[in-house]
Protein backbone atom coordinates (compact mmCIF):
# COMPACT_ATOMS: atom_id res chain seq x y z
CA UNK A 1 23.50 -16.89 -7.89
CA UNK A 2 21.61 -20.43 -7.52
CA UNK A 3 20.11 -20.13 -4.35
CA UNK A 4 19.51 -16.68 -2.69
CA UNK A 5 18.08 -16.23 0.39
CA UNK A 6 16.39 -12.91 -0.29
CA UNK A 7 14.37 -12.45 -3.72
CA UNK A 8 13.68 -8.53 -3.51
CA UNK A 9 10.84 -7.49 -7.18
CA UNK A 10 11.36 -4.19 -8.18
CA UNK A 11 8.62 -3.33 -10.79
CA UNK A 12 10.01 -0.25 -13.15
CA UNK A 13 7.67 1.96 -15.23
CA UNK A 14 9.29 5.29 -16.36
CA UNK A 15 11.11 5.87 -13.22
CA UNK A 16 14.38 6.91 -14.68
CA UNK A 17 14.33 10.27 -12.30
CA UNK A 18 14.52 8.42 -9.64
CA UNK A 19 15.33 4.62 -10.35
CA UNK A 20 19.15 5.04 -9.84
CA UNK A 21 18.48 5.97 -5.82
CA UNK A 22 16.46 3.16 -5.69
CA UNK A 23 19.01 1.12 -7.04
CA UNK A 24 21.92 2.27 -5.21
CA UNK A 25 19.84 1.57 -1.95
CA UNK A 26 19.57 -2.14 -2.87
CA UNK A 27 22.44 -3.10 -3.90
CA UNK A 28 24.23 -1.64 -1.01
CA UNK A 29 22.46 -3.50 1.71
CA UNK A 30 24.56 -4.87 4.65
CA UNK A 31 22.57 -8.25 3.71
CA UNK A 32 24.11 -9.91 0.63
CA UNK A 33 23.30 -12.83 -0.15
CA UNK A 34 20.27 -11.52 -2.40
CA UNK A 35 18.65 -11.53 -6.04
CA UNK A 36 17.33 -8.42 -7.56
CA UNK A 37 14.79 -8.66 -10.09
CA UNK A 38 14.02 -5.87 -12.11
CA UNK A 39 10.65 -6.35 -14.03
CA UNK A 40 10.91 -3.56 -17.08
CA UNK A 41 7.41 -3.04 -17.27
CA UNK A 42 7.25 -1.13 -20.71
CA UNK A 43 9.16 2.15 -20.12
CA UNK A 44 9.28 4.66 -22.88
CA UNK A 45 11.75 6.81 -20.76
CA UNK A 46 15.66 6.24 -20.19
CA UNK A 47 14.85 2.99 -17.73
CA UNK A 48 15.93 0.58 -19.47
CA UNK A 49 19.92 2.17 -19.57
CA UNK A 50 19.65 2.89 -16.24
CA UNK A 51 19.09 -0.72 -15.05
CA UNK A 52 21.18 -2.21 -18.25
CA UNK A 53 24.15 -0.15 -16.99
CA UNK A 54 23.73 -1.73 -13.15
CA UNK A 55 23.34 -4.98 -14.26
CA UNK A 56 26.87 -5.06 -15.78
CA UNK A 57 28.03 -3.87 -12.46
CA UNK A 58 26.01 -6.30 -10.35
CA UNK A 59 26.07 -9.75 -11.03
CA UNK A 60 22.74 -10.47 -8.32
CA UNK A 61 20.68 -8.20 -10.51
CA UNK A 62 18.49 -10.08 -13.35
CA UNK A 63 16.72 -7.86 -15.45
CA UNK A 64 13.49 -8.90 -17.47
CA UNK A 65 12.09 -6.37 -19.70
CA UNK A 66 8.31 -6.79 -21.22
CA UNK A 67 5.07 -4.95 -22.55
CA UNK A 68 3.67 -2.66 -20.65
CA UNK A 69 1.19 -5.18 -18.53
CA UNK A 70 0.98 -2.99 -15.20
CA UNK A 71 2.52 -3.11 -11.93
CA UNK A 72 0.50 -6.16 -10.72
CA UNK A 73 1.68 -8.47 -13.53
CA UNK A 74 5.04 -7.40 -13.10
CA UNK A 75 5.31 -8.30 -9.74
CA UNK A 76 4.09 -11.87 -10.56
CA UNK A 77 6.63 -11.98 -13.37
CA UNK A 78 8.87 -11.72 -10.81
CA UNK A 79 7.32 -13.96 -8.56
CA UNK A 80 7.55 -16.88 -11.02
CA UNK A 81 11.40 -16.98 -11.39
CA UNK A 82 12.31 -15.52 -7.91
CA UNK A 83 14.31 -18.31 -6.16
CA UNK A 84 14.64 -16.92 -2.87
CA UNK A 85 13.67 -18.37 0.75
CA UNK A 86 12.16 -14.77 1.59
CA UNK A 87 10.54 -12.73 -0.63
CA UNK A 88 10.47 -8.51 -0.52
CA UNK A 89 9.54 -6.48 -2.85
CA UNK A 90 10.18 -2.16 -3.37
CA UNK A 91 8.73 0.17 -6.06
CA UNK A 92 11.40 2.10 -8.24
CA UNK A 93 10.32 5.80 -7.13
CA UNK A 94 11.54 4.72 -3.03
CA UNK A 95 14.62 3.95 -1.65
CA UNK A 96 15.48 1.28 1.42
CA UNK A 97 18.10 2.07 4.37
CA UNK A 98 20.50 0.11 3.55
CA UNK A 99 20.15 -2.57 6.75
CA UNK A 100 16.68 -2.83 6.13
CA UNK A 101 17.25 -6.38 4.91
CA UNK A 102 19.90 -7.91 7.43
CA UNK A 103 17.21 -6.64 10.30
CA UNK A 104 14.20 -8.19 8.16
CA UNK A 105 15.99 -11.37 8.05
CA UNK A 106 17.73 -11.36 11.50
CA UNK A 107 14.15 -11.25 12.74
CA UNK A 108 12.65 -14.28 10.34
CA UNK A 109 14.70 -15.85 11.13
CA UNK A 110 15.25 -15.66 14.67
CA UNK A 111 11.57 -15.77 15.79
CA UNK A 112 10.70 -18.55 12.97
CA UNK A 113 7.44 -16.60 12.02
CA UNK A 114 5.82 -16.37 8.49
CA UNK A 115 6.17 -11.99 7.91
CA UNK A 116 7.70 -9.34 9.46
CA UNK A 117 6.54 -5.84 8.91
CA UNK A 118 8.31 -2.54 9.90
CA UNK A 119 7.23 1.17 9.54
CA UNK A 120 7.47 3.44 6.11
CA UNK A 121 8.60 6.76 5.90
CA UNK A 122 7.24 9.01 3.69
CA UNK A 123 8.92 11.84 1.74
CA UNK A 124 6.71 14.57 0.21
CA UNK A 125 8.27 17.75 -1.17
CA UNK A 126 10.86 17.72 1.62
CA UNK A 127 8.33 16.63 4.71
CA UNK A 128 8.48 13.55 6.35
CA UNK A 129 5.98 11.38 8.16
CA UNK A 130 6.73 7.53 9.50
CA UNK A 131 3.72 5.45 9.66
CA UNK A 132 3.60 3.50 12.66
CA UNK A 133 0.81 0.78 13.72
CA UNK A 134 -1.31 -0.32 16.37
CA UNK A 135 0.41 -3.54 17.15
CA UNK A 136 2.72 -4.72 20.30
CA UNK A 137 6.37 -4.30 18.56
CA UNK A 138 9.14 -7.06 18.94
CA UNK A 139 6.62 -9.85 19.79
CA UNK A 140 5.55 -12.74 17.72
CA UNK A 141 1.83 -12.50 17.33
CA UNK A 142 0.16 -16.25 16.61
CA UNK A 143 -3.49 -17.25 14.69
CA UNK A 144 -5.40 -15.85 17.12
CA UNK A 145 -4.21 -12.04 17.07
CA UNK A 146 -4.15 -12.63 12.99
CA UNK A 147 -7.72 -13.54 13.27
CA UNK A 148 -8.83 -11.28 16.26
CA UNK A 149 -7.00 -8.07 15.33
CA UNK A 150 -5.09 -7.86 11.88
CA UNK A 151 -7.68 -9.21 9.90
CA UNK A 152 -10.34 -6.64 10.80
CA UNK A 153 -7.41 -4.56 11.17
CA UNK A 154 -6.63 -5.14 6.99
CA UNK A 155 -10.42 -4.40 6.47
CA UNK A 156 -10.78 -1.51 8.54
CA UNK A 157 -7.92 0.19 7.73
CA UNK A 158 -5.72 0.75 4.48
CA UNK A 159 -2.36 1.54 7.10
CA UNK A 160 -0.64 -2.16 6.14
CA UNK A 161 -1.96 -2.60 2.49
CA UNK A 162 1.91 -1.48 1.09
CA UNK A 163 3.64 -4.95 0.62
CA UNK A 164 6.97 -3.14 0.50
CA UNK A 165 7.93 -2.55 4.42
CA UNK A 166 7.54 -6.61 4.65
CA UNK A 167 9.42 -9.64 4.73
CA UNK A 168 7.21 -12.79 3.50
CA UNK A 169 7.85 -16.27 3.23
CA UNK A 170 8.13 -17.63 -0.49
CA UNK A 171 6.77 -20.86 0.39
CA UNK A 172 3.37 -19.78 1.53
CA UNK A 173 3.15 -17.83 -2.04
CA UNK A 174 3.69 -20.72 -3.65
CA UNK A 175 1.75 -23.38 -1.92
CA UNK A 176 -1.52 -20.91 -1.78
CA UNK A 177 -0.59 -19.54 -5.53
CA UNK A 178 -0.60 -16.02 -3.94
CA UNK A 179 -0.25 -13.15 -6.99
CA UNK A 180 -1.31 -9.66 -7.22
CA UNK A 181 -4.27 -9.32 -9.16
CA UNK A 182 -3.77 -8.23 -12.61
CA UNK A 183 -5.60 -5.16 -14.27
CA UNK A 184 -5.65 -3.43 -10.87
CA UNK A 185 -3.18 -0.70 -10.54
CA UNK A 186 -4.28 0.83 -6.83
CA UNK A 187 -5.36 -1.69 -4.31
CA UNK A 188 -3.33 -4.90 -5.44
CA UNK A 189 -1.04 -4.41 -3.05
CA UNK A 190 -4.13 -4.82 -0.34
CA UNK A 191 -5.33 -7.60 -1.36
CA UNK A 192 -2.40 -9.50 -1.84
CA UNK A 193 -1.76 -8.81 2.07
CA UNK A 194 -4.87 -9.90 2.34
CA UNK A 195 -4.72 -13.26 0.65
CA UNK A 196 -1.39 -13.88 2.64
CA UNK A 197 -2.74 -12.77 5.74
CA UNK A 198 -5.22 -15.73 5.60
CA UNK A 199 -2.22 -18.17 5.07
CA UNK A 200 0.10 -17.04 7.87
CA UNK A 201 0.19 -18.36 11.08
CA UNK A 202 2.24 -15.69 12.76
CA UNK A 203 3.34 -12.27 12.46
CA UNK A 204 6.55 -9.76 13.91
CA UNK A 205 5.70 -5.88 13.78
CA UNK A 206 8.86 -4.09 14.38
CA UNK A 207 9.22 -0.26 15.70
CA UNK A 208 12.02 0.20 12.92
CA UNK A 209 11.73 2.27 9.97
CA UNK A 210 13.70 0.77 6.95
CA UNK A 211 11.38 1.65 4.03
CA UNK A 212 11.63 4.89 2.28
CA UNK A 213 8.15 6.08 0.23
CA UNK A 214 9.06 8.99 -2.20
CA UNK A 215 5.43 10.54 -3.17
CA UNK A 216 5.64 12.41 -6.45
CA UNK A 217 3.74 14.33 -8.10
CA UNK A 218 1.91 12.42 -11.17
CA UNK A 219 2.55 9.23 -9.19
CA UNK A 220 -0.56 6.55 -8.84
CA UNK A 221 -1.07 7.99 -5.45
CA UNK A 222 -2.15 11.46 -6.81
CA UNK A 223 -2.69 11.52 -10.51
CA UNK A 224 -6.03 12.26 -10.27
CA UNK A 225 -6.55 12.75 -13.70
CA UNK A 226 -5.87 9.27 -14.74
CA UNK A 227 -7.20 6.94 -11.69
CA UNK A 228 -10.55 7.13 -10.64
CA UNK A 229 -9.99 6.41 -6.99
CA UNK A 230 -13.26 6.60 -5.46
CA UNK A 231 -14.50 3.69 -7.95
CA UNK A 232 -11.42 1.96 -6.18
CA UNK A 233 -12.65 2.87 -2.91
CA UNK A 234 -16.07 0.98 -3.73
CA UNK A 235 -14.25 -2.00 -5.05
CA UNK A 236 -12.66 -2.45 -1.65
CA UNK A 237 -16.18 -1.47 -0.02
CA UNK A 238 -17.60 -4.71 -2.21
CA UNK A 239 -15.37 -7.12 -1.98
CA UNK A 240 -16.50 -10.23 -0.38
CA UNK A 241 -13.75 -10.54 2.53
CA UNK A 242 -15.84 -13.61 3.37
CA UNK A 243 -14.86 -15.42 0.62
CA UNK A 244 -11.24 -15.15 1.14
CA UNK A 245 -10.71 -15.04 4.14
CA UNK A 246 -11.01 -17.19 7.66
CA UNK A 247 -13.09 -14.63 9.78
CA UNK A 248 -14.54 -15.07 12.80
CA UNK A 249 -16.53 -11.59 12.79
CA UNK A 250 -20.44 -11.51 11.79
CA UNK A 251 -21.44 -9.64 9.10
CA UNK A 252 -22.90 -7.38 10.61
CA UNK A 253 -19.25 -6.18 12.30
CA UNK A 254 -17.18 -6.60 8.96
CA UNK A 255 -19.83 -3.80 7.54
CA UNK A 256 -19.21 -1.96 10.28
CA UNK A 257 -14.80 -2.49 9.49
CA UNK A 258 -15.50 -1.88 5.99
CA UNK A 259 -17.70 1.12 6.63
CA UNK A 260 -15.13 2.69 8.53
CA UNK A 261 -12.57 2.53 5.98
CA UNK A 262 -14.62 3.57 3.01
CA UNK A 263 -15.67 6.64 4.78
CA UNK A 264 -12.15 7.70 6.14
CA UNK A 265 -11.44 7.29 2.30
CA UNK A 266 -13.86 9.48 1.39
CA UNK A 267 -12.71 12.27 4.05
CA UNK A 268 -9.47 11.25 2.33
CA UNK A 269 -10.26 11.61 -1.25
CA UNK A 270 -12.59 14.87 -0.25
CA UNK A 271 -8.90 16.94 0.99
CA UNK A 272 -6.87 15.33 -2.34
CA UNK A 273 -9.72 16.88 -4.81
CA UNK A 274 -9.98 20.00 -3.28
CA UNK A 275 -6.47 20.79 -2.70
CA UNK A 276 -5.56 23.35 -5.28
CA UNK A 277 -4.06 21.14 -8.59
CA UNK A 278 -4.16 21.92 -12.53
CA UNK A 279 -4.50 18.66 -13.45
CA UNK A 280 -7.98 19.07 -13.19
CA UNK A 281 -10.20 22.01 -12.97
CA UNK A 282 -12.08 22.82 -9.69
CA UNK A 283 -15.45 22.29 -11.36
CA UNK A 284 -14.76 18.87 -12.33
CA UNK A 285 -13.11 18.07 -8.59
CA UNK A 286 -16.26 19.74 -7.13
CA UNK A 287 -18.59 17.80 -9.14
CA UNK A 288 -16.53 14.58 -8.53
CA UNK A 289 -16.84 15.12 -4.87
CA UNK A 290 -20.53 15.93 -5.03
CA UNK A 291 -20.83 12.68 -7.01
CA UNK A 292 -18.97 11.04 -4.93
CA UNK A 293 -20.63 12.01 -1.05
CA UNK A 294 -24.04 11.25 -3.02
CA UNK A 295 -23.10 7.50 -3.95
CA UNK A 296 -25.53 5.07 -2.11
CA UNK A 297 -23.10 3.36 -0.39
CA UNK A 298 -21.52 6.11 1.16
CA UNK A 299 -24.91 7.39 2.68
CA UNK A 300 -25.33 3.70 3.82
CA UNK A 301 -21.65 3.36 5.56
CA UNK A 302 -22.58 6.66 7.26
CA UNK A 303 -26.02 6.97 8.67
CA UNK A 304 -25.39 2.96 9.83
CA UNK A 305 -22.98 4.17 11.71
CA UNK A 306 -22.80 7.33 12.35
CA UNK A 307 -22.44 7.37 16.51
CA UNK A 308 -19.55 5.18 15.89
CA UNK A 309 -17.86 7.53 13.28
CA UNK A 310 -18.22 10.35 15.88
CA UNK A 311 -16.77 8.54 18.91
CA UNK A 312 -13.40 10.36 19.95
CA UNK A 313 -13.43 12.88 16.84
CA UNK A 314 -12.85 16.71 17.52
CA UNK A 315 -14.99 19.59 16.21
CA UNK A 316 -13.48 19.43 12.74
CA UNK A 317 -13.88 16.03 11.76
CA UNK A 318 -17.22 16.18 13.65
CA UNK A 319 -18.18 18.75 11.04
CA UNK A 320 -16.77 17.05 8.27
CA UNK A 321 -18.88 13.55 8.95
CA UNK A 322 -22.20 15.84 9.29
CA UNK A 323 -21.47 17.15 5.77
CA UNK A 324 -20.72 14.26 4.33
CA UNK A 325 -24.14 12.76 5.94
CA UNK A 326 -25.94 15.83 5.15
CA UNK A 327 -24.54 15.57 1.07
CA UNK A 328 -23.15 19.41 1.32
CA UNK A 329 -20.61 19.74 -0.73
CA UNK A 330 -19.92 23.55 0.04
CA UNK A 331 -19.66 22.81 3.65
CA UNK A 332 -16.83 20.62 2.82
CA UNK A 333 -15.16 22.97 0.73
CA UNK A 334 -15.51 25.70 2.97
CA UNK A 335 -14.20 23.26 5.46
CA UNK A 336 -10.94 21.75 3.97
CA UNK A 337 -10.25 25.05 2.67
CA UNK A 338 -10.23 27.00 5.84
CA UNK A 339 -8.35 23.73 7.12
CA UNK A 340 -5.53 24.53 4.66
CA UNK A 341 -5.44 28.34 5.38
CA UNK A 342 -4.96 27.17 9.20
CA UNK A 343 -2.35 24.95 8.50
């Protein structure tokens, strides 16, 4: 296919359980006129087969297999030979509805704007939760809401950092030289919003959910064993947003944004290591924790703004922010675990 309208990146690393749903889901979108690229990041399970048996089925699938380089450098492997108008991009464990891409389009096009973002649902052990967000649905949204609201929004907030429930404009990639940043495995997808954030001039949130997130266990989002998430947390809490971006706030107010979201992490990160796991042992997640609510920057985020933390909270997460200022780690296990008993 010379000239696709739709480039959708699908990074692969040892996904073979659940890489031919993903697959199937692509392929079989209502919107054809597409290229899938299928970046082979290094798999050392049955991968490869899987996607070298679809790709003598499928003549819009191009398949690239490399070294294992990580997700991030995949997804700019792709980026350099994708030759589509729009660009979209899904990870190998999820699946998409199988309009999701007509409706993406359908509203690029139609409203002329530069992304268009639609709700995820997520899939854990047979539950299901669709994220939603805070933003007036089937309306174009120009610089000033980008710079007013989704900015601080972005820094506040990790609910839009998945680039996968969006539709983005390959031209603004390319004239900014917009990539994921390489060596990071948890938050590129955040700051590669981020950077194209800055660039776009409008935006289209719609109240449809075409994205399907399958969390598994061992996957980046909960091997705790291998990622060291809080240090990600602090790299987020450091970054100079500044820098790369057009804001209007003070600096006083983006401490305040990125306060907030480094301490809902932490309430975050506090329930994943003390949920009951044997990848590692509960000494180890108690210590981490303890480590963790001690860090400098955490006491900082908290007693500056503390009032603000408590504003609209009920009794639990009341108590939770007081132990967390207060640097008791037994009240927070007594906590989370009584939560878990309740629920």
């Amino acid at each position: 296919m010379l000239n696709p309208i739709l480039s959708i990146i699908i990074p692969v690393y040892n996904a073979a359980d659940y890489l031919q749903d993903c697959i199937e889901s692509i392929i079989s979108q209502t919107f054809g006129d597409c290229e899938f690229i299928f970046i082979n990041d290094g798999s050392t399970d049955n991968s490869q087969s899987v996607l070298e048996k679809y790709l003598e089925r499928d003549s819009r699938i191009i398949l690239i297999n490399q070294k294992n380089k990580g997700v991030s450098e995949a997804r700019n492997r792709g980026l350099t030979i994708a030759k589509g108008k729009y660009i979209g991009f899904v990870d190998a464990d999820d699946w998409v509805e199988k309009e999701m891409y007509q409706i993406l389009f359908d509203e690029m096009e139609s409203s002329n704007c530069d992304l268009v973002v639609c709700n995820i649902k997520r899939n854990f052990n047979g539950t299901e939760h669709i994220s939603r967000y805070n933003f007036p649905t089937d309306k174009v949204l120009g610089l000033d809401e980008i710079q007013n609201e989704l900015l601080p929004y972005l820094i506040k907030t990790d609910d839009l950092y998945s680039s996968c429930n969006k539709l983005f404009k390959a031209s603004i990639i390319k004239e900014w030289n917009i990539i994921f940043p390489p060596k990071n495995a948890l938050s590129e997808d955040n700051i590669f919003n981020m950077l194209y954030f800055n660039k776009m001039s409008s935006f289209k949130y719609i109240d449809y959910s075409g994205y399907n997130y399958r969390e598994v266990e061992g996957s980046a989002t909960r091997n705790i064993l291998k990622k060291d998430y809080f240090q990600n947390v602090l790299q987020l809490f450091m970054f100079d947003y500044r820098f790369y971006m057009d804001l209007k706030q003070t600096d006083e107010e983006i401490f305040k944004l990125k306060s907030e979201k480094l301490i809902n992490s932490v309430i975050s990160l506090i329930h994943l290591y003390f949920h009951p796991t044997k990848q590692m042992g509960f000494v180890k997640r108690y210590s981490y924790i303890k480590a963790m609510i001690n860090n400098e920057d955490v006491q900082a985020a908290i007693k500056n703004n503390f009032g603000q933390f408590f504003e609209n909270k009920n009794k639990y997460e009341r108590f939770i922010l007081r132990s967390i200022k207060d640097k008791s780690t037994i009240k927070l296990y007594l906590a989370t675990s009584y939560s878990r008993f309740r629920n």
